[in-house]
Each structure stands twice: as structure tokens, then as C-alpha cells.
C-alpha atoms as a PDB file:
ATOM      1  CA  UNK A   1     -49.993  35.033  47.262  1.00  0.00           C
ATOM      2  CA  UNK A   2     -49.092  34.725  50.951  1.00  0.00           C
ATOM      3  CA  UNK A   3     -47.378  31.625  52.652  1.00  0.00           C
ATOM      4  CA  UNK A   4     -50.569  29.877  53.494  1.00  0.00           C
ATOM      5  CA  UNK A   5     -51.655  30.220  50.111  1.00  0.00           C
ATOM      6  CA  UNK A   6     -48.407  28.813  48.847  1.00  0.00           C
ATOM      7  CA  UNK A   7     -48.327  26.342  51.672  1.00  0.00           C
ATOM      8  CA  UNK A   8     -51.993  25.027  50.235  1.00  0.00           C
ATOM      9  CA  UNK A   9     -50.954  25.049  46.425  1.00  0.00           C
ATOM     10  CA  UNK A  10     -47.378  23.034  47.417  1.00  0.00           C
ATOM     11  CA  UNK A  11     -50.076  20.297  49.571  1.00  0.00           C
ATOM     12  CA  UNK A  12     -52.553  20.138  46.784  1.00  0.00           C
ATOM     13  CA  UNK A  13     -49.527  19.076  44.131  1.00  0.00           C
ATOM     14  CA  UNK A  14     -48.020  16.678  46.086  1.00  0.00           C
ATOM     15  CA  UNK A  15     -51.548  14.984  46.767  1.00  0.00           C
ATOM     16  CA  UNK A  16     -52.022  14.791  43.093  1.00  0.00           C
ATOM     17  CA  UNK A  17     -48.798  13.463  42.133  1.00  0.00           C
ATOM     18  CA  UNK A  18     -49.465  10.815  44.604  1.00  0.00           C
ATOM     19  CA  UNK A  19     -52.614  10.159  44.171  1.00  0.00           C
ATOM     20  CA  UNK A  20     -51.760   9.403  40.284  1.00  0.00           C
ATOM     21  CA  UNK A  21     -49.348   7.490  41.661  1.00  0.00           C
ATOM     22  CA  UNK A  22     -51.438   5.186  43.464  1.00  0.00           C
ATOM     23  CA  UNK A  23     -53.476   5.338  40.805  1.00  0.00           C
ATOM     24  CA  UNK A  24     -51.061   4.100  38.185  1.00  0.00           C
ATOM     25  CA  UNK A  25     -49.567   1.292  40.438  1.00  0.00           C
ATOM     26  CA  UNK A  26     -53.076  -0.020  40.861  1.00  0.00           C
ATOM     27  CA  UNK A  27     -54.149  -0.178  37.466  1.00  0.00           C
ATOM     28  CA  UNK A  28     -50.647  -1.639  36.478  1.00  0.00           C
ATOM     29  CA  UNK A  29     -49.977  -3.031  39.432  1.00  0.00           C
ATOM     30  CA  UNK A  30     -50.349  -6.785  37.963  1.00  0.00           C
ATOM     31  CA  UNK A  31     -48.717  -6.516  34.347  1.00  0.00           C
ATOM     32  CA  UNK A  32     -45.334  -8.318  34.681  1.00  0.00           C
ATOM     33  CA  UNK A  33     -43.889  -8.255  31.226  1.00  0.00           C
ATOM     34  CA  UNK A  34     -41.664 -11.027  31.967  1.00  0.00           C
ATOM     35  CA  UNK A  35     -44.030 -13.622  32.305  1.00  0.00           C
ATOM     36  CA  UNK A  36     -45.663 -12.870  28.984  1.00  0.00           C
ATOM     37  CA  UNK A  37     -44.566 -15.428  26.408  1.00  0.00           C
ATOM     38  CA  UNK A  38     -42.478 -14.699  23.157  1.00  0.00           C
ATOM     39  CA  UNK A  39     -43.727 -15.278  19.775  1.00  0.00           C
ATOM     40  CA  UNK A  40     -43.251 -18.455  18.688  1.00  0.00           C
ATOM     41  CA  UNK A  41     -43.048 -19.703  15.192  1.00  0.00           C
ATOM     42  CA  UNK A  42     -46.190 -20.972  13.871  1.00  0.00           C
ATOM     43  CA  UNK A  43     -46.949 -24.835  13.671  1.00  0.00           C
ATOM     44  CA  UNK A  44     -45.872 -26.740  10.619  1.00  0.00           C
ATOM     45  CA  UNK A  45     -49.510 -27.205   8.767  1.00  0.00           C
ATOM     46  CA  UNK A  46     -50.573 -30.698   8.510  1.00  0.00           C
ATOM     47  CA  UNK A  47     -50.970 -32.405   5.743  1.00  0.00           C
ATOM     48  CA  UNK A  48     -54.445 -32.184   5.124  1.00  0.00           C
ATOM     49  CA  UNK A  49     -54.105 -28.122   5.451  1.00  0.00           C
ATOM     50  CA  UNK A  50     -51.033 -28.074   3.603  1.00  0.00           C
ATOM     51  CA  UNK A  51     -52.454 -29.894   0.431  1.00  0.00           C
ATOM     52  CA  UNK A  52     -52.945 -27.151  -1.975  1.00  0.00           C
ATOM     53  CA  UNK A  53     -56.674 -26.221  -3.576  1.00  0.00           C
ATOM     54  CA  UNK A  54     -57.131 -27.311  -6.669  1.00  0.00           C
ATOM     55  CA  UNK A  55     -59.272 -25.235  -9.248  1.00  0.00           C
ATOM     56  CA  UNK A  56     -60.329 -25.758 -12.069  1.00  0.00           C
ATOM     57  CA  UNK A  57     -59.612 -23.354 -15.025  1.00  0.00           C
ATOM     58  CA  UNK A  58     -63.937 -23.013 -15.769  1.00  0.00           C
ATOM     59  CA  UNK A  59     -64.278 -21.793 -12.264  1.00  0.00           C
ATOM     60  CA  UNK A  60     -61.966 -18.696 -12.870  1.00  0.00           C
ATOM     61  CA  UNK A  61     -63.558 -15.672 -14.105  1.00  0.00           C
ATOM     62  CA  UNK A  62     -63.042 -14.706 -18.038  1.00  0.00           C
ATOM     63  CA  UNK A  63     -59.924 -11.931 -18.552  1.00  0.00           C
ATOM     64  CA  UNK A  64     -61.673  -9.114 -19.594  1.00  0.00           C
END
């Protein structure tokens, strides 16, 4: 491969490294991490979720 040859094949990887480049910062260009918010801990049920379910013992199936 002569210099020209080399000379094209050099040009042609540095266009595709930047052109993923650009491509990457646009597609991620808004995400900021930081401004996500942290898990919180979940909300103490109320009462009316809290109160447990009450079954009775005909509605559970027969032990086999």
C-alpha cells in the first residue's frame, strides 16, 4: 500500500472515530446522572392498606 493509500485509510479512521463520537454525545448528550433522584424508602401504608385480610378457614383449599 502506497502513501496515498495509507494517507486515505488514516482519514477514513479518524472520520469514524469522530463521527461515533458525535454520535454518542448526541444520543447521550442530555442524561445527567446527577439530577436523577435516589431511591427513597417507600411510604408508611395507611391504615386502611395496612389492615391485614382476613380469611376465613372455608375459603382455603382442603390439604391434600
Amino acid at each position: 500500500m502506497n502513501r496515498t493509500g495509507r494517507t486515505i485509510v488514516l482519514g477514513a479512521v479518524v472520520m469514524l472515530v469522530l463521527g461515533t463520537d458525535w454520535a454518542l454525545e448526541k444520543a447521550f448528550g442530555g442524561y445527567h446522572p446527577q439530577d436523577v433522584p435516589g431511591v427513597s424508602e417507600p411510604a408508611p401504608p395507611s391504615d386502611s392498606v395496612a389492615s391485614p385480610l382476613e380469611f376465613d378457614p372455608s375459603d382455603m383449599p382442603a390439604a391434600a
